[in-house]
C-alpha atoms as a PDB file:
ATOM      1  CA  UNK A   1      18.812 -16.420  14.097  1.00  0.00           C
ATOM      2  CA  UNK A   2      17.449 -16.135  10.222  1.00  0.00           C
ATOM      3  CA  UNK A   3      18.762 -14.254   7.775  1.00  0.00           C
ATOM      4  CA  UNK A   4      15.731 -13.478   5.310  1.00  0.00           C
ATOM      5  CA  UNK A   5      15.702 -11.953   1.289  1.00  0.00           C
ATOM      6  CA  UNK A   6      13.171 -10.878  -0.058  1.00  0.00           C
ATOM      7  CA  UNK A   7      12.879 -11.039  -3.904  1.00  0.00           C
ATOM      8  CA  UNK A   8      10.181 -10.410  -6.872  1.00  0.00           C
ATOM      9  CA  UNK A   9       9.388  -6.663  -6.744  1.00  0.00           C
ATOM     10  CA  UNK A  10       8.874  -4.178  -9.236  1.00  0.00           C
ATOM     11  CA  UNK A  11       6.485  -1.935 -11.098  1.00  0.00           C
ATOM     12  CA  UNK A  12       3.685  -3.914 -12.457  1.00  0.00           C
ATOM     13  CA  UNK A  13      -0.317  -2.241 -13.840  1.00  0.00           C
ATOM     14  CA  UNK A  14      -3.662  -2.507 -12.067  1.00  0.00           C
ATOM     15  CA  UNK A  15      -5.137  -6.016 -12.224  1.00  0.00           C
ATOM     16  CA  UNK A  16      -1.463  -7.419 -12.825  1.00  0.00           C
ATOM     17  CA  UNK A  17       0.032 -10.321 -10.610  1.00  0.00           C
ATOM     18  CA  UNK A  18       3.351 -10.992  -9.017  1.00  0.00           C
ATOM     19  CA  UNK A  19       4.961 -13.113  -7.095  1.00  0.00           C
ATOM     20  CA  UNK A  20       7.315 -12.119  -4.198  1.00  0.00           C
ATOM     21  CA  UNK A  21      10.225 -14.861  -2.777  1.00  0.00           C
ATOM     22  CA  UNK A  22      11.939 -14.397   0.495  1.00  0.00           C
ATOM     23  CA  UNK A  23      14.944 -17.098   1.095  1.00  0.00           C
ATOM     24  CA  UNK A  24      15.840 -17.915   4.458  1.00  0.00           C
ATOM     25  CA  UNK A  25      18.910 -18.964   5.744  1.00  0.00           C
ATOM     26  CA  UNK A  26      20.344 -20.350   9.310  1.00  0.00           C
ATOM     27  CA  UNK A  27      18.253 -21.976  12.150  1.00  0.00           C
ATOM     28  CA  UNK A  28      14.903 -22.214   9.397  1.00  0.00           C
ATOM     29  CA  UNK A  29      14.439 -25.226  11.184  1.00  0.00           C
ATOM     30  CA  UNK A  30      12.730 -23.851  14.165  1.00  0.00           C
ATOM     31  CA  UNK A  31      10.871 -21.353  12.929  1.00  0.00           C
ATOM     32  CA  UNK A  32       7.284 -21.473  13.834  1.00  0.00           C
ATOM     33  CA  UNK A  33       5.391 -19.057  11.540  1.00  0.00           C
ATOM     34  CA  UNK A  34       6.500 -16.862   8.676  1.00  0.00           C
ATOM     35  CA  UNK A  35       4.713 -13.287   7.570  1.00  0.00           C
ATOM     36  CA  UNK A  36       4.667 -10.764   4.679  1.00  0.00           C
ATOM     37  CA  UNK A  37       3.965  -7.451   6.232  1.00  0.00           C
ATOM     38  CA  UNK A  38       4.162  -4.033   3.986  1.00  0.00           C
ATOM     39  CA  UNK A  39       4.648   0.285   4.463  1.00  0.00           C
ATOM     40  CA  UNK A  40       3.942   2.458   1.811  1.00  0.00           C
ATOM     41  CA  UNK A  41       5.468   6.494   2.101  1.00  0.00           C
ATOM     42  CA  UNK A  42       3.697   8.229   5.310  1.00  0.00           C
ATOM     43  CA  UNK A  43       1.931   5.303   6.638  1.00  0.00           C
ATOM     44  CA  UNK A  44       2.504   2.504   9.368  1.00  0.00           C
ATOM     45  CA  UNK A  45       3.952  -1.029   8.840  1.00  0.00           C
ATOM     46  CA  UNK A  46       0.698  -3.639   8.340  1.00  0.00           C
ATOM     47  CA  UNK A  47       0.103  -6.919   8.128  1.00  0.00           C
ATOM     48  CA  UNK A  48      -0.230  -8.754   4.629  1.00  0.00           C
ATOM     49  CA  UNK A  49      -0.059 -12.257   5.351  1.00  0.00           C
ATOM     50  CA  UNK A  50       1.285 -15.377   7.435  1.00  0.00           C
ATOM     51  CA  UNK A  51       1.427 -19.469   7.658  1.00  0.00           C
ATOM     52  CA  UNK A  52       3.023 -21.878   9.624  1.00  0.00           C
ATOM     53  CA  UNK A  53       6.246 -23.819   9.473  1.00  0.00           C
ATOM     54  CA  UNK A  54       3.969 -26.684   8.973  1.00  0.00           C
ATOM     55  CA  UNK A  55       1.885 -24.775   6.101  1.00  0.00           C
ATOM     56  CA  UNK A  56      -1.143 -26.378   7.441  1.00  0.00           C
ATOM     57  CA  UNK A  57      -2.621 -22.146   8.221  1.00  0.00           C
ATOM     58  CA  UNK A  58      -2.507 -19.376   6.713  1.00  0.00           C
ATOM     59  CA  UNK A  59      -4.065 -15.722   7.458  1.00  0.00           C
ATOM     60  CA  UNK A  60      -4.615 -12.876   5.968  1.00  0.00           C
ATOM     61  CA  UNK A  61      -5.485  -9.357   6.446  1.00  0.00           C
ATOM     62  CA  UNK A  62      -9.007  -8.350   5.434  1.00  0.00           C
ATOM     63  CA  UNK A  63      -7.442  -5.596   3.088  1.00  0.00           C
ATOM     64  CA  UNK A  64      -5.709  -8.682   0.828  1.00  0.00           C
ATOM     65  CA  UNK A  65      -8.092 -11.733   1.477  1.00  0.00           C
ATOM     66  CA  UNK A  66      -9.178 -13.454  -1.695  1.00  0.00           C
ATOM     67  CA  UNK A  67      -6.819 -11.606  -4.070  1.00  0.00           C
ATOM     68  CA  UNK A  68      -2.875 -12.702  -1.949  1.00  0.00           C
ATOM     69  CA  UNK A  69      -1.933 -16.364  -1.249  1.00  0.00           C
ATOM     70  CA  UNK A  70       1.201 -17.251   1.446  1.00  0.00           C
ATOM     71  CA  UNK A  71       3.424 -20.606   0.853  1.00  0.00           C
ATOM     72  CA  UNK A  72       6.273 -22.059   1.160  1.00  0.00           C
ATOM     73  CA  UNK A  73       8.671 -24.429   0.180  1.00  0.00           C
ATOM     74  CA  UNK A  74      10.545 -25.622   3.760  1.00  0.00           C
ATOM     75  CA  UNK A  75      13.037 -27.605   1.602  1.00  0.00           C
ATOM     76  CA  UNK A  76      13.751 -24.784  -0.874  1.00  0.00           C
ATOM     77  CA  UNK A  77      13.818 -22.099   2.685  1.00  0.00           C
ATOM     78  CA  UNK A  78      11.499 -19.967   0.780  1.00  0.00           C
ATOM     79  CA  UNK A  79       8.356 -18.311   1.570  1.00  0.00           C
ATOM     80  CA  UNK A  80       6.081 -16.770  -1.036  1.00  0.00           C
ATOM     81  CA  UNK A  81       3.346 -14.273  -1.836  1.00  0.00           C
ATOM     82  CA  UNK A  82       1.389 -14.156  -4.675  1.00  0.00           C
ATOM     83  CA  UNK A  83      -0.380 -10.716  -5.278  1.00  0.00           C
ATOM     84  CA  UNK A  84      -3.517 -11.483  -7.844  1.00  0.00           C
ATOM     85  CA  UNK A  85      -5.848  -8.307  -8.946  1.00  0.00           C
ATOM     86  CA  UNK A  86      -3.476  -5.376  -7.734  1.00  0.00           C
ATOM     87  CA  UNK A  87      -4.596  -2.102  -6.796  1.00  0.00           C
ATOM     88  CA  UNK A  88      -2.812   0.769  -6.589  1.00  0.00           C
ATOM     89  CA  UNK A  89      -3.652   0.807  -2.814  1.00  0.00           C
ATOM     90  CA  UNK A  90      -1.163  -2.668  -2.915  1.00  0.00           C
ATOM     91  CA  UNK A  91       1.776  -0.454  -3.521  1.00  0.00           C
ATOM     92  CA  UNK A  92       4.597  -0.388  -0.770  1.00  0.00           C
ATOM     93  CA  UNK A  93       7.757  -1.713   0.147  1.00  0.00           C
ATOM     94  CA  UNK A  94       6.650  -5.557   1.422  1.00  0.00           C
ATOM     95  CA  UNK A  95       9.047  -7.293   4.202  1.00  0.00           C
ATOM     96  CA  UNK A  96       9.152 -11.045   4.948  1.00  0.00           C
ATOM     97  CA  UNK A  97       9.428 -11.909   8.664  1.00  0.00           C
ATOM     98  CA  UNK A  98       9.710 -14.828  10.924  1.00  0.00           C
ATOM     99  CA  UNK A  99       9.215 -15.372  14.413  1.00  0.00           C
ATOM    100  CA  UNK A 100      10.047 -18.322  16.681  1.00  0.00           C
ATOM    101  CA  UNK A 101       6.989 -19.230  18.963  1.00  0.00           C
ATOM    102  CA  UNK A 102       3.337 -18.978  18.755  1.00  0.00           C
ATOM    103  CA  UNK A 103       3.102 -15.964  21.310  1.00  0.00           C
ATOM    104  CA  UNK A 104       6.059 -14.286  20.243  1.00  0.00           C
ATOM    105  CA  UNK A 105       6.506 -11.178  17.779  1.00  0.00           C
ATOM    106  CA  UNK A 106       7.823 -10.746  14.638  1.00  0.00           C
ATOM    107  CA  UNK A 107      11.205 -10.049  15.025  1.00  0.00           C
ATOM    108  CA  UNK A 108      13.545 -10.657  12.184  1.00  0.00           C
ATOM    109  CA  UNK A 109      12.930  -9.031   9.018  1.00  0.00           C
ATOM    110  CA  UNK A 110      14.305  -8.958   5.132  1.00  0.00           C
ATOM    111  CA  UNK A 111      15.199  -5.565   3.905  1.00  0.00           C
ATOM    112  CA  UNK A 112      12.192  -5.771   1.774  1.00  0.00           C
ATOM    113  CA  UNK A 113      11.086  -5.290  -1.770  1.00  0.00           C
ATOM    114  CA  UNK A 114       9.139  -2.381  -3.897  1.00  0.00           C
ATOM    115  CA  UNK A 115       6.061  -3.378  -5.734  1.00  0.00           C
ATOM    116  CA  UNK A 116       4.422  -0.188  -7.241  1.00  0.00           C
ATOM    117  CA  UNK A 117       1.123  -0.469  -8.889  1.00  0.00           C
ATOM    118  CA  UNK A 118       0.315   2.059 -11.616  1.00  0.00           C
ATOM    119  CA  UNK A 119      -3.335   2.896 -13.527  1.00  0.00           C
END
């Protein structure tokens, strides 16, 4: 069970940067891969970003490769995303997640943060 916060949000101009934090707390220990996913109004949950427990991979959706970078500091429980050159098409509501095994899903989730992207 992890308890997850995310952190970093707010209303930021195009071709600003940000970085979001999401602190875990109880069994981070065993987790095997953490995520940054995001919704905007009207549209379906996607998939920003992810890495391993071990930080030694990272992915990332077509949509946000080259501008977002995923890490983490296991000591400090916290996961990050840093959002370079954003677009107005970057705003949402983004949501940390962790999940336990390689196959598994996603299935525990921070209550997520705004980031809104103005002209």
């Amino acid at each position: 069970q992890v308890l997850l916060v995310e952190s970093g949000g707010g209303l930021v101009q195009a071709g600003d940067s940000l970085r979001l934090s999401c602190v875990a707390s109880g069994r981070t220990d065993v987790t095997y891969a953490m995520g940054w996913f995001r919704q905007a109004p009207g549209k379906e949950r996607e998939f920003v970003a992810g890495c391993l427990r071990s930080g030694s991979a990272t992915w990332y959706a077509d949509s946000v490769k080259g501008r977002f970078t995923i890490s983490r500091d296991n000591a400090k429980n916290t996961v990050y995303l840093t959002l370079n050159s954003l677009n107005q098409e970057d705003t949402a509501v983004y949501y940390c997640a962790a999940k336990f095994t390689r196959g598994s899903d996603f299935g525990f989730w921070g209550q997520g943060t705004q980031v809104t992207v103005s002209s």
